[in-house]
C-alpha atoms as a PDB file:
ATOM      1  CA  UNK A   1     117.218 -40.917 -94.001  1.00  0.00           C
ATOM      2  CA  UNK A   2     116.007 -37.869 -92.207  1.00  0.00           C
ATOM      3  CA  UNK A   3     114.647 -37.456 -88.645  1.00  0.00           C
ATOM      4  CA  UNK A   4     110.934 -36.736 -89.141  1.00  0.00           C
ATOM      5  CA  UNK A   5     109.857 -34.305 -86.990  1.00  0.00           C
ATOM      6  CA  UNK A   6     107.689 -35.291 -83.725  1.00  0.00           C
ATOM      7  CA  UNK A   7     103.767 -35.193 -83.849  1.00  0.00           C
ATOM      8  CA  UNK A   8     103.015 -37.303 -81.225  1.00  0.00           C
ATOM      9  CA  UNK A   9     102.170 -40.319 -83.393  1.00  0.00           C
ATOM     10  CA  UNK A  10     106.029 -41.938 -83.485  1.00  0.00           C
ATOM     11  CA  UNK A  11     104.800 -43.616 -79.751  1.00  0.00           C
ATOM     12  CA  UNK A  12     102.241 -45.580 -78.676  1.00  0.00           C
ATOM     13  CA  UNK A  13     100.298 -42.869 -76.250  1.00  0.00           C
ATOM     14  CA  UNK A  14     101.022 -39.493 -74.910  1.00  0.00           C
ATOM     15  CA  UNK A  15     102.192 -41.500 -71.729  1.00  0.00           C
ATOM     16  CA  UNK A  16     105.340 -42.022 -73.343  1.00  0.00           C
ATOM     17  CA  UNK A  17     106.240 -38.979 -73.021  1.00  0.00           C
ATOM     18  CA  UNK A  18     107.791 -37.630 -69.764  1.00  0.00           C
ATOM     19  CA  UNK A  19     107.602 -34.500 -68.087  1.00  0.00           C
ATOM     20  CA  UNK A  20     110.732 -32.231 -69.148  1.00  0.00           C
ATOM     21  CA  UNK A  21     111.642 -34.249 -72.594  1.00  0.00           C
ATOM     22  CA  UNK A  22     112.402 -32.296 -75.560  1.00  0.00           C
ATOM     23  CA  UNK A  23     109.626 -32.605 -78.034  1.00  0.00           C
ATOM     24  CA  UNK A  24     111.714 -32.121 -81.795  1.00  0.00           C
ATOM     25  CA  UNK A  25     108.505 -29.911 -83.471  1.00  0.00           C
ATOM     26  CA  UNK A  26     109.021 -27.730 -85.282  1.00  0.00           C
ATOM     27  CA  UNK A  27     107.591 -24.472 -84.093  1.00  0.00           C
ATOM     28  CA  UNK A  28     108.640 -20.659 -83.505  1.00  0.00           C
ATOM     29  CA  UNK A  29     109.622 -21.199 -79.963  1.00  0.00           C
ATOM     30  CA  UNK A  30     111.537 -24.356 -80.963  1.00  0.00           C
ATOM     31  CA  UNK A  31     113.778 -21.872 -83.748  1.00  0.00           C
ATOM     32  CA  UNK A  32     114.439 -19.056 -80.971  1.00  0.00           C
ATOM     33  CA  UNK A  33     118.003 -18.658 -79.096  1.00  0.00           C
ATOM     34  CA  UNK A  34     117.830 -20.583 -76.161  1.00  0.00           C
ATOM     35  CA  UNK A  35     119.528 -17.716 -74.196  1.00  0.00           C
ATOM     36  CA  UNK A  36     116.160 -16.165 -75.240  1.00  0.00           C
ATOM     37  CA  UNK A  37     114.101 -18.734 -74.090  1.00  0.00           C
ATOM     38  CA  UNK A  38     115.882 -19.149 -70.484  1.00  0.00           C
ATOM     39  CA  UNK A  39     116.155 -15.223 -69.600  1.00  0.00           C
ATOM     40  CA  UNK A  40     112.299 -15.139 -70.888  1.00  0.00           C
ATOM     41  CA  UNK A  41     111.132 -18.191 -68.471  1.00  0.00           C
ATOM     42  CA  UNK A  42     113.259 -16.532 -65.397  1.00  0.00           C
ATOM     43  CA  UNK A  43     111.281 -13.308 -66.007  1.00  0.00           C
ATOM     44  CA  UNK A  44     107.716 -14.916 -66.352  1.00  0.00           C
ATOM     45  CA  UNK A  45     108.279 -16.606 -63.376  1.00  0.00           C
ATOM     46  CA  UNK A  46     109.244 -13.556 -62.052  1.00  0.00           C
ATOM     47  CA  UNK A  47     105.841 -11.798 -62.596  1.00  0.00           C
ATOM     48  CA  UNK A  48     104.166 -14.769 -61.093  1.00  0.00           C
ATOM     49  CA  UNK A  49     105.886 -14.506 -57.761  1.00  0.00           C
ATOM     50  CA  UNK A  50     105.207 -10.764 -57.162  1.00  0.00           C
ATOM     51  CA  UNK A  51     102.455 -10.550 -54.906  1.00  0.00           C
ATOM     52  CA  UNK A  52      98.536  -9.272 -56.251  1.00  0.00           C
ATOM     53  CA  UNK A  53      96.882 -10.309 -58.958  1.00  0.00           C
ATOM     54  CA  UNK A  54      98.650  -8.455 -61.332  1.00  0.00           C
ATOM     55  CA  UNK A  55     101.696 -10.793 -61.471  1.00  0.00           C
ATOM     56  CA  UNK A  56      99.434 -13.998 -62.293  1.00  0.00           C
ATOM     57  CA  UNK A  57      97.065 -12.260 -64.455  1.00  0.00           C
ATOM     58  CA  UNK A  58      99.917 -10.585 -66.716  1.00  0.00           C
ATOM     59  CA  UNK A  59     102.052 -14.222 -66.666  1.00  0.00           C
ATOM     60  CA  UNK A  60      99.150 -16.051 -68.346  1.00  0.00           C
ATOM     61  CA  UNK A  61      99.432 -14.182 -71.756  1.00  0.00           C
ATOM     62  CA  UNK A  62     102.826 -15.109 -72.536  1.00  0.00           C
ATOM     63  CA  UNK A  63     102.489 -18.459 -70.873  1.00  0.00           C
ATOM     64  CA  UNK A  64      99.578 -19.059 -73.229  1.00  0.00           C
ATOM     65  CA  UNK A  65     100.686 -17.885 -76.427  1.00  0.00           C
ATOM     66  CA  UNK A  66     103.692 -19.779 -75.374  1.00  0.00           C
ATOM     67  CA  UNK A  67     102.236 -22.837 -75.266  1.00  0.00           C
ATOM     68  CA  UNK A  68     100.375 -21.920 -78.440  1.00  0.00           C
ATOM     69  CA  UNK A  69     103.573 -21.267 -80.316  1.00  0.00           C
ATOM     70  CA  UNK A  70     104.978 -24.632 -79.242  1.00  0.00           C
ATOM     71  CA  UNK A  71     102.589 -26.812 -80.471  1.00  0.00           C
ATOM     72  CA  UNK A  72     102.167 -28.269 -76.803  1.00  0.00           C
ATOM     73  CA  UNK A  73      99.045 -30.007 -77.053  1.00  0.00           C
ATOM     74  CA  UNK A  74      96.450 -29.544 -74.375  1.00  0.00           C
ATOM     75  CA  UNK A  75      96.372 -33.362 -73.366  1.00  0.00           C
ATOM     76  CA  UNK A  76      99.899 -33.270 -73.006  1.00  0.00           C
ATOM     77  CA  UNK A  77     100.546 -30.098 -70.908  1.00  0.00           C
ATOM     78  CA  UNK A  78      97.639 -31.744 -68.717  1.00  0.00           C
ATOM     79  CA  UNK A  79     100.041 -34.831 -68.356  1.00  0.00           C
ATOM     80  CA  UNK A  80     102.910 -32.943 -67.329  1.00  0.00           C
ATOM     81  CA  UNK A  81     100.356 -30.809 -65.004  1.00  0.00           C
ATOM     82  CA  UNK A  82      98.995 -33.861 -63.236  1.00  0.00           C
ATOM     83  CA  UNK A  83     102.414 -35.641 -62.401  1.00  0.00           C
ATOM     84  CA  UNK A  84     103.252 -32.776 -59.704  1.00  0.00           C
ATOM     85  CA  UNK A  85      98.587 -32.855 -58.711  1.00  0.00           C
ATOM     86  CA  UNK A  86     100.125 -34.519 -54.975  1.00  0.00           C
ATOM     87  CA  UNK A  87     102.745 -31.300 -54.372  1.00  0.00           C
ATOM     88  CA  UNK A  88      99.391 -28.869 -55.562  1.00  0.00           C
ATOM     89  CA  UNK A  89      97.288 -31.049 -53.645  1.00  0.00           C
ATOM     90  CA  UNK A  90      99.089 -30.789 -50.275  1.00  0.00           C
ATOM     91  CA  UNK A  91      99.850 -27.219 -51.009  1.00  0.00           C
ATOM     92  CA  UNK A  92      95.993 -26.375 -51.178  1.00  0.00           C
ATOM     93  CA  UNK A  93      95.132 -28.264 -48.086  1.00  0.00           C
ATOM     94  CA  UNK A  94      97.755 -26.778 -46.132  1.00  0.00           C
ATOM     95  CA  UNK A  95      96.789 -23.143 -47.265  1.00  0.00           C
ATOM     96  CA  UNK A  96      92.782 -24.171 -46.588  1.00  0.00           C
ATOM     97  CA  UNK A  97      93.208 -25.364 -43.433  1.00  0.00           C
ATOM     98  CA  UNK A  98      95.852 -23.089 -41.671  1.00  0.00           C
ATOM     99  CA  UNK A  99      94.956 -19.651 -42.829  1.00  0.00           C
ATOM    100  CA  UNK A 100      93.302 -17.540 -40.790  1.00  0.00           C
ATOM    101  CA  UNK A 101      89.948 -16.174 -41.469  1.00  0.00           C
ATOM    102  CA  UNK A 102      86.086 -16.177 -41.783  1.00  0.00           C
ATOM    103  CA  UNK A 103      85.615 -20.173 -40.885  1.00  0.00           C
ATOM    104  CA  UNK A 104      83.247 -21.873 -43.247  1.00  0.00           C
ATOM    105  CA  UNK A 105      84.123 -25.277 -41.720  1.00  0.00           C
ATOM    106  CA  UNK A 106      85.689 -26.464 -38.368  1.00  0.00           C
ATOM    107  CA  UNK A 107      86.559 -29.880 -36.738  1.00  0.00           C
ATOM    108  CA  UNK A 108      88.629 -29.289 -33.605  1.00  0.00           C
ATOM    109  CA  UNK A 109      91.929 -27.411 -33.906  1.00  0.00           C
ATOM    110  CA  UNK A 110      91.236 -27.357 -38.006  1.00  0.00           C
ATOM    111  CA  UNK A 111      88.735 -25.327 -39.882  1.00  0.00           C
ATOM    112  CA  UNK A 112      88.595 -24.419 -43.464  1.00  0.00           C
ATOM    113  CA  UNK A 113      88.178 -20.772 -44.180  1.00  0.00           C
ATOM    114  CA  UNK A 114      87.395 -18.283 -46.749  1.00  0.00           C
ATOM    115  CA  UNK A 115      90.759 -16.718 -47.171  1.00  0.00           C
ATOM    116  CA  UNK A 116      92.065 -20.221 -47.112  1.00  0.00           C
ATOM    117  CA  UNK A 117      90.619 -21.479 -49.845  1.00  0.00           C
ATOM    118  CA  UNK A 118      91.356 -17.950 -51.923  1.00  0.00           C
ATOM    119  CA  UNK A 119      94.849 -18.359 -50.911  1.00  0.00           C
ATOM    120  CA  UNK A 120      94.907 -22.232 -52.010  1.00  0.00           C
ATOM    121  CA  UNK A 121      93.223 -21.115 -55.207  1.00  0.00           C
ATOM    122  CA  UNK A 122      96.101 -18.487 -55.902  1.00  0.00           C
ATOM    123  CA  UNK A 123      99.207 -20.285 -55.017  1.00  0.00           C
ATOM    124  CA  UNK A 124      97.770 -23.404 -57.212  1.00  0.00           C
ATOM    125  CA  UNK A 125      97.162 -20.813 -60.264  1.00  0.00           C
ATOM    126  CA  UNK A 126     101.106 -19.433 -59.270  1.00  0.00           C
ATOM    127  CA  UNK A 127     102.307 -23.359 -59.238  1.00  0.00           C
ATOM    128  CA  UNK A 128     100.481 -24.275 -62.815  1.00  0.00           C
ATOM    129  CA  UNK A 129     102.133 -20.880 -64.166  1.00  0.00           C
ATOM    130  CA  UNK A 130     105.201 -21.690 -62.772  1.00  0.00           C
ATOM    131  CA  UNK A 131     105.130 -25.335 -63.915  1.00  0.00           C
ATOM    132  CA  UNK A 132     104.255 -24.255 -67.490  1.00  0.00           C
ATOM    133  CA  UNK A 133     107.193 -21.912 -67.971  1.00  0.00           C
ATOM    134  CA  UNK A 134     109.410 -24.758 -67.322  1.00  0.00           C
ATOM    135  CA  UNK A 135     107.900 -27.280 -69.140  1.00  0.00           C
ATOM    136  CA  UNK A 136     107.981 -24.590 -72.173  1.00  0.00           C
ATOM    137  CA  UNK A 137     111.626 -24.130 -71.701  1.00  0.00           C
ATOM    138  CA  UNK A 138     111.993 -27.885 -71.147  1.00  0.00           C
ATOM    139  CA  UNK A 139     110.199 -29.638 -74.291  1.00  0.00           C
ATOM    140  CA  UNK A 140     111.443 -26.779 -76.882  1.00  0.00           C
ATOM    141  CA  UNK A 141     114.830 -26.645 -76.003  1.00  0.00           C
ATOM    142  CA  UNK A 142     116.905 -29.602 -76.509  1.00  0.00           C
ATOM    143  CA  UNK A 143     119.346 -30.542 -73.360  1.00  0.00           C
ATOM    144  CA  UNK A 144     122.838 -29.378 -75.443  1.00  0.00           C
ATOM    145  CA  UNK A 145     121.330 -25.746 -76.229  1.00  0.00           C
ATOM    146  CA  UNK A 146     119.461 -25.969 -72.997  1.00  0.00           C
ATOM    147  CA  UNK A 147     123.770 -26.303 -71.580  1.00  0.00           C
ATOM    148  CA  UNK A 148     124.726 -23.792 -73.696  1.00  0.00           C
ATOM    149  CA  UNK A 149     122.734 -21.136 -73.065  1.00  0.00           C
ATOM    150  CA  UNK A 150     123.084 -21.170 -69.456  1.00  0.00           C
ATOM    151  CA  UNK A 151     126.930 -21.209 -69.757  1.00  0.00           C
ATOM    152  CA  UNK A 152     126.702 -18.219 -72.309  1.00  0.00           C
ATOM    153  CA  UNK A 153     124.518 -16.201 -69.359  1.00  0.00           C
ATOM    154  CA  UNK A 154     126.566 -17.254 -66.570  1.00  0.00           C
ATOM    155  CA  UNK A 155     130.172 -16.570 -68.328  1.00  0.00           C
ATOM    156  CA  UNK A 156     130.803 -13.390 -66.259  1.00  0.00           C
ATOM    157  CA  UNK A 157     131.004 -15.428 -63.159  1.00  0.00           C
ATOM    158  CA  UNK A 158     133.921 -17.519 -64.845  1.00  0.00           C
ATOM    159  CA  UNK A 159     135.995 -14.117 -63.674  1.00  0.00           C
ATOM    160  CA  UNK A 160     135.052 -14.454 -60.065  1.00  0.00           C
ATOM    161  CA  UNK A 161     136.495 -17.639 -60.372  1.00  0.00           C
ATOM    162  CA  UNK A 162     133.418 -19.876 -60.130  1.00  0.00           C
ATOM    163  CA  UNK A 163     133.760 -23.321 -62.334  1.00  0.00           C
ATOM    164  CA  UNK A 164     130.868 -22.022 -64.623  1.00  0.00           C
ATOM    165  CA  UNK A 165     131.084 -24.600 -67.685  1.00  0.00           C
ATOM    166  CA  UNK A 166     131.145 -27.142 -64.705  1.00  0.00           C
ATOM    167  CA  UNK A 167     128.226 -26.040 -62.871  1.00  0.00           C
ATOM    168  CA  UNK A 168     126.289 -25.907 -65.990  1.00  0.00           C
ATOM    169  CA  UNK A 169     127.041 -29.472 -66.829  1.00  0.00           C
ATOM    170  CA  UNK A 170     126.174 -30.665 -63.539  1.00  0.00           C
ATOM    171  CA  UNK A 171     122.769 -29.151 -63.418  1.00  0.00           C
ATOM    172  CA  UNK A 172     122.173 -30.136 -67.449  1.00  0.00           C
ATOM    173  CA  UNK A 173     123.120 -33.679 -67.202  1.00  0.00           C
ATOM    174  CA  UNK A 174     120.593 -33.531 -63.598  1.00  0.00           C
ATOM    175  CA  UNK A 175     117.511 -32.255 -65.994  1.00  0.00           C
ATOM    176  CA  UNK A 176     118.839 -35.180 -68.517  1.00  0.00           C
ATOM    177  CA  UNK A 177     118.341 -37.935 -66.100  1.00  0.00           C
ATOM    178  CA  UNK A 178     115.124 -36.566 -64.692  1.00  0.00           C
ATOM    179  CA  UNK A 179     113.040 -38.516 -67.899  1.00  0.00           C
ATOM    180  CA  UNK A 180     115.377 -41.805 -67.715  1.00  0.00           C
ATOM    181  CA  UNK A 181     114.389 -41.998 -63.748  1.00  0.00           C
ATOM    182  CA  UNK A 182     110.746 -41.619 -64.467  1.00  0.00           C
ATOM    183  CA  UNK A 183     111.154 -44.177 -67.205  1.00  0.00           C
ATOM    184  CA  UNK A 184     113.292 -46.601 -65.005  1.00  0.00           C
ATOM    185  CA  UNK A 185     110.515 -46.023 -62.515  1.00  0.00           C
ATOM    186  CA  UNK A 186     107.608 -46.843 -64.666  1.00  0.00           C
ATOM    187  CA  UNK A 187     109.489 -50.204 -65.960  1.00  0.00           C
ATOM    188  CA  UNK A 188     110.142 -51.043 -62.273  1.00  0.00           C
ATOM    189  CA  UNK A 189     106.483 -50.455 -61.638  1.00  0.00           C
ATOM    190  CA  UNK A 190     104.925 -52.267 -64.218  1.00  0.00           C
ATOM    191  CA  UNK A 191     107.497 -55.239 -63.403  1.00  0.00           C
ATOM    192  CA  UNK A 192     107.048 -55.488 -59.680  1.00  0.00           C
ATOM    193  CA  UNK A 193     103.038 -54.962 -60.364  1.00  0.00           C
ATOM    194  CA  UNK A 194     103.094 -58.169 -62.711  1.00  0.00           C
ATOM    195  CA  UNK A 195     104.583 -59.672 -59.522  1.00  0.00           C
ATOM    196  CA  UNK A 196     101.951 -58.535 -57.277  1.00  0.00           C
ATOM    197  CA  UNK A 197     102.835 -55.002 -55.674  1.00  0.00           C
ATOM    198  CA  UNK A 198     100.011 -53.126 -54.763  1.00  0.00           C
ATOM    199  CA  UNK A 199     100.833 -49.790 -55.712  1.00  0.00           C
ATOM    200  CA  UNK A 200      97.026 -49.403 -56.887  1.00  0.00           C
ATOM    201  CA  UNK A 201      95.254 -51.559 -54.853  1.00  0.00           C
ATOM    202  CA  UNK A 202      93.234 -50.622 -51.177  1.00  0.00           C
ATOM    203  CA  UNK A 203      95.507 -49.945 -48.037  1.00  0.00           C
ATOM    204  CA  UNK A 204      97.320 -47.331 -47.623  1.00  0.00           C
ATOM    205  CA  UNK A 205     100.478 -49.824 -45.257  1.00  0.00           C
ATOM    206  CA  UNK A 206     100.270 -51.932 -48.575  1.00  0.00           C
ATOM    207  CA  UNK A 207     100.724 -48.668 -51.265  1.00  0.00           C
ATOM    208  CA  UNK A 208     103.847 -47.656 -48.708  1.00  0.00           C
ATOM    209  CA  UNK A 209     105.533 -50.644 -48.734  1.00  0.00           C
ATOM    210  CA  UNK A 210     105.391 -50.621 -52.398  1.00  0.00           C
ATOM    211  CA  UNK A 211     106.853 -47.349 -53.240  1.00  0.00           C
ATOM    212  CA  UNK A 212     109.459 -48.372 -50.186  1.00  0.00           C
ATOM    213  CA  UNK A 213     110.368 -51.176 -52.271  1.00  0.00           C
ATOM    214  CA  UNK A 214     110.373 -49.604 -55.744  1.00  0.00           C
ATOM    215  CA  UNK A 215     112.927 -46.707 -54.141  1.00  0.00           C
ATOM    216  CA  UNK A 216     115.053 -49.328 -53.173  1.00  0.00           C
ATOM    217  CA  UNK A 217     116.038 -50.585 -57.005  1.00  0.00           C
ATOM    218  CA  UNK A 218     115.669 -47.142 -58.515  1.00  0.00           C
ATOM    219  CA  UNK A 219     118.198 -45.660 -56.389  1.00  0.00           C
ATOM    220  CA  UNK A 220     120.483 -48.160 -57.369  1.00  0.00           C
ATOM    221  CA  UNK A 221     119.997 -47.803 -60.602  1.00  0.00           C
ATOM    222  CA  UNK A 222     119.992 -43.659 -60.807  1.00  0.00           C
ATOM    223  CA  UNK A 223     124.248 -44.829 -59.040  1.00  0.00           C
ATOM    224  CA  UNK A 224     124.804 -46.748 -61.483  1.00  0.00           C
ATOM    225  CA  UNK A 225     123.783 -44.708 -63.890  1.00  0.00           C
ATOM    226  CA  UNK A 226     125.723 -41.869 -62.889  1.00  0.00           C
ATOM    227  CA  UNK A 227     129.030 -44.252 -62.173  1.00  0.00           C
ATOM    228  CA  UNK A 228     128.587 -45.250 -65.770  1.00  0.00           C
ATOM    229  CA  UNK A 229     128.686 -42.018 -67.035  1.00  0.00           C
ATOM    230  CA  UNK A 230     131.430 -40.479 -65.213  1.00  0.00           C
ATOM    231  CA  UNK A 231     133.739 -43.971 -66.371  1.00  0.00           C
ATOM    232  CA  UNK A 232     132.614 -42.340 -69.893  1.00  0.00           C
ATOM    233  CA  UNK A 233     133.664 -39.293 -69.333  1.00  0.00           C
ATOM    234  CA  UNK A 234     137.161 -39.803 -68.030  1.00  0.00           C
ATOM    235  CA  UNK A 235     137.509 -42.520 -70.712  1.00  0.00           C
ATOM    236  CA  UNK A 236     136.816 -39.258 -73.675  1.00  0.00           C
ATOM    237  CA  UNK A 237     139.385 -37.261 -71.312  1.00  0.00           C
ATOM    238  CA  UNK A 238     137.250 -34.778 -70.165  1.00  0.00           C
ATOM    239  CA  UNK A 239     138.565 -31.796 -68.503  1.00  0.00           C
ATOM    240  CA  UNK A 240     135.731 -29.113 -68.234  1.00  0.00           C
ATOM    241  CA  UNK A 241     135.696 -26.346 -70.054  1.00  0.00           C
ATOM    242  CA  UNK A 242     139.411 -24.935 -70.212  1.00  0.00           C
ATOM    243  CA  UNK A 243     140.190 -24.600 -74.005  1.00  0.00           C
ATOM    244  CA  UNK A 244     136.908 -26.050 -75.127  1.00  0.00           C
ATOM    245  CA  UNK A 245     135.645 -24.473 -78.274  1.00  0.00           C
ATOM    246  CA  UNK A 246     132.220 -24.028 -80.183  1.00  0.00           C
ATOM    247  CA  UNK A 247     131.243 -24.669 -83.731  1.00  0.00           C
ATOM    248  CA  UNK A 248     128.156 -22.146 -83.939  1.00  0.00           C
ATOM    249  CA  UNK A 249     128.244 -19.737 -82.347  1.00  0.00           C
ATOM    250  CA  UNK A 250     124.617 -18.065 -81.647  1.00  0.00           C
ATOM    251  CA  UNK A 251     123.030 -15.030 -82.852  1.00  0.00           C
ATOM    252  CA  UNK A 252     119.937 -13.015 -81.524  1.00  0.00           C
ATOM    253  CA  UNK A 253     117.286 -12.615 -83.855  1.00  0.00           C
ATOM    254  CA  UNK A 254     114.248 -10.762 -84.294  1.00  0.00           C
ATOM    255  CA  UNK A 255     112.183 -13.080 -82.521  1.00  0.00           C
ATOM    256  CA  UNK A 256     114.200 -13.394 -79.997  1.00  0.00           C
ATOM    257  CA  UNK A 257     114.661  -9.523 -79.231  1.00  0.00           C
ATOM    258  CA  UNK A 258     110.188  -9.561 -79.280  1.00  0.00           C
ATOM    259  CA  UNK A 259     110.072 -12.504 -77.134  1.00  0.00           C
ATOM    260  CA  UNK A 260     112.462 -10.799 -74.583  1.00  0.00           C
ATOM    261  CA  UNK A 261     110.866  -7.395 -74.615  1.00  0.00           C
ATOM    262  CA  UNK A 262     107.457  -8.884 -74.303  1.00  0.00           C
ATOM    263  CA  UNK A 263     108.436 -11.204 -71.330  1.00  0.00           C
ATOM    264  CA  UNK A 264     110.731  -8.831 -69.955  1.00  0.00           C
ATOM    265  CA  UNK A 265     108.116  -6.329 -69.215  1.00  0.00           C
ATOM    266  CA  UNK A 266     105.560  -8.806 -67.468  1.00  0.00           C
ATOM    267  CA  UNK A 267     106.916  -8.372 -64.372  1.00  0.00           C
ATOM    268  CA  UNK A 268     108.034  -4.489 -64.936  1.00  0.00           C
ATOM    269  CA  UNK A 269     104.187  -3.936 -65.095  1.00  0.00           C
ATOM    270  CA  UNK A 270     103.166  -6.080 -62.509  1.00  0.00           C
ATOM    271  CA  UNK A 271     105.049  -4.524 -59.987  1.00  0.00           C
ATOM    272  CA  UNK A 272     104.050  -1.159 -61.642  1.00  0.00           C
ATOM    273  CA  UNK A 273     100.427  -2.183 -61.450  1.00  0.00           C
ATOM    274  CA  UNK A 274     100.767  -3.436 -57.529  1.00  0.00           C
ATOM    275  CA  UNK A 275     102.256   0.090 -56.594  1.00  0.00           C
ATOM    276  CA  UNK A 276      99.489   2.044 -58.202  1.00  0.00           C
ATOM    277  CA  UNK A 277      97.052  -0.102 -56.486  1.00  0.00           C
ATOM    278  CA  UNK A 278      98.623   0.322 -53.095  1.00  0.00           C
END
């Protein structure tokens, strides 16, 4: 029998799903090259990080219809959004309270000013962009094409004598485990809470002592995780990439040479826009 294709129904709730899994829909972003897909993602993020509006402002179209073209639903791209809120958070407060400006607020050495809280504003919008390019790239393209795109991009390095098929593994098989540690996490969680942690409950010595003691078995598990693995690996006689060979081979289509133009030239014209404005 067949794989049916995701929908969101297969689980029991949206929390199931963890931020940077595959999703298997099937969608136009899903069927493009992931070559495509990574070189588009590095330039949107591109455009966001060029100072001015422009960069933000031009990022949010593709990002959009990106996320449009996915079939990411809105409830789940605010899941993935909300499990980084404490790094956008901190960021804000740190960008309202020690910016210079017009002071709206002060208490002692700290005051909240105007330019602070336009600068929190923008670097949140810039994280959310940011965050949403990845999780694009993450939950349309499946961990093995995710692998072999980067090593197709990076080949020309291979003649400076850099271990390229390596390094790709390394950081593919590091975005793999990132869902089975959240997952270990939230079993370890639920366990230790059914025992009476009080990773919920009031005090803040009592939350810390929690999250102290859930470190403790996840660590040990993300070792032996990784022990297990590399016993697997030298078991199948791996040897990196020397001699390895591929089945398919992939091929740029027209989608993919749209996608590229169209992302490519986000951060062309943002810079172009933030010289004409200076």
């Amino acid at each position: 029998m067949q794989n049916e294709p995701f929908t969101g129904r297969e689980v029991s709730g949206l929390e199931n799903i963890l931020p940077g899994q595959y999703l298997p829909v099937e969608s136009p972003i899903h069927r493009l090259d992931s070559r495509t897909k990574i070189i588009s993602s590095l330039a949107v993020m591109t455009a966001v990080l060029i100072p001015g509006w422009a960069g933000p402002v031009l990022a949010s179209f593709p990002v959009c219809a990106g996320v449009l073209l996915a079939r990411i639903s809105p409830r789940l791209l605010w899941m993935h959004v909300r499990s980084v809120r404490l790094i956008m958070a901190v960021t804000f407060l740190f960008q309202t309270l020690f910016t210079p400006g017009d002071v709206l607020l002060g208490a002692g050495p700290l005051s909240v000013t105007v330019q602070g809280i336009q600068s929190g504003v923008d670097l949140l919008l810039r994280i959310a962009l940011i965050f949403t390019a990845g999780i694009i790239l993450t939950s349309t393209t499946s961990p093995l094409s995710l692998a072999s795109g980067m090593e197709y991009l990076f080949r020309p390095l291979g003649r400076l004598g850099l271990p390229v098929h390596e390094m790709v593994m390394a950081v593919t098989m590091a975005m793999r485990f990132v869902p089975v540690i959240f997952e270990e996490a939230r079993t370890i969680m639920s366990a230790q809470i059914s025992r009476g942690a009080g990773f919920y409950g009031p005090g803040l010595a009592r939350r810390a002592a929690a999250v102290t003691a859930l470190m403790v078995p996840l660590l040990v598990g993300a070792f032996r995780r990784s022990e297990d693995l590399a016993a697997a690996m030298e078991a199948r006689c791996y040897r990196g990439g020397t001699g390895r060979t591929r089945i398919d081979e992939p091929v740029f289509s027209t989608g993919d040479v749209i996608c590229a133009v169209i992302c490519g030239v986000t951060p062309v014209a943002a810079v172009l826009l933030r010289t004409a404005a200076v």
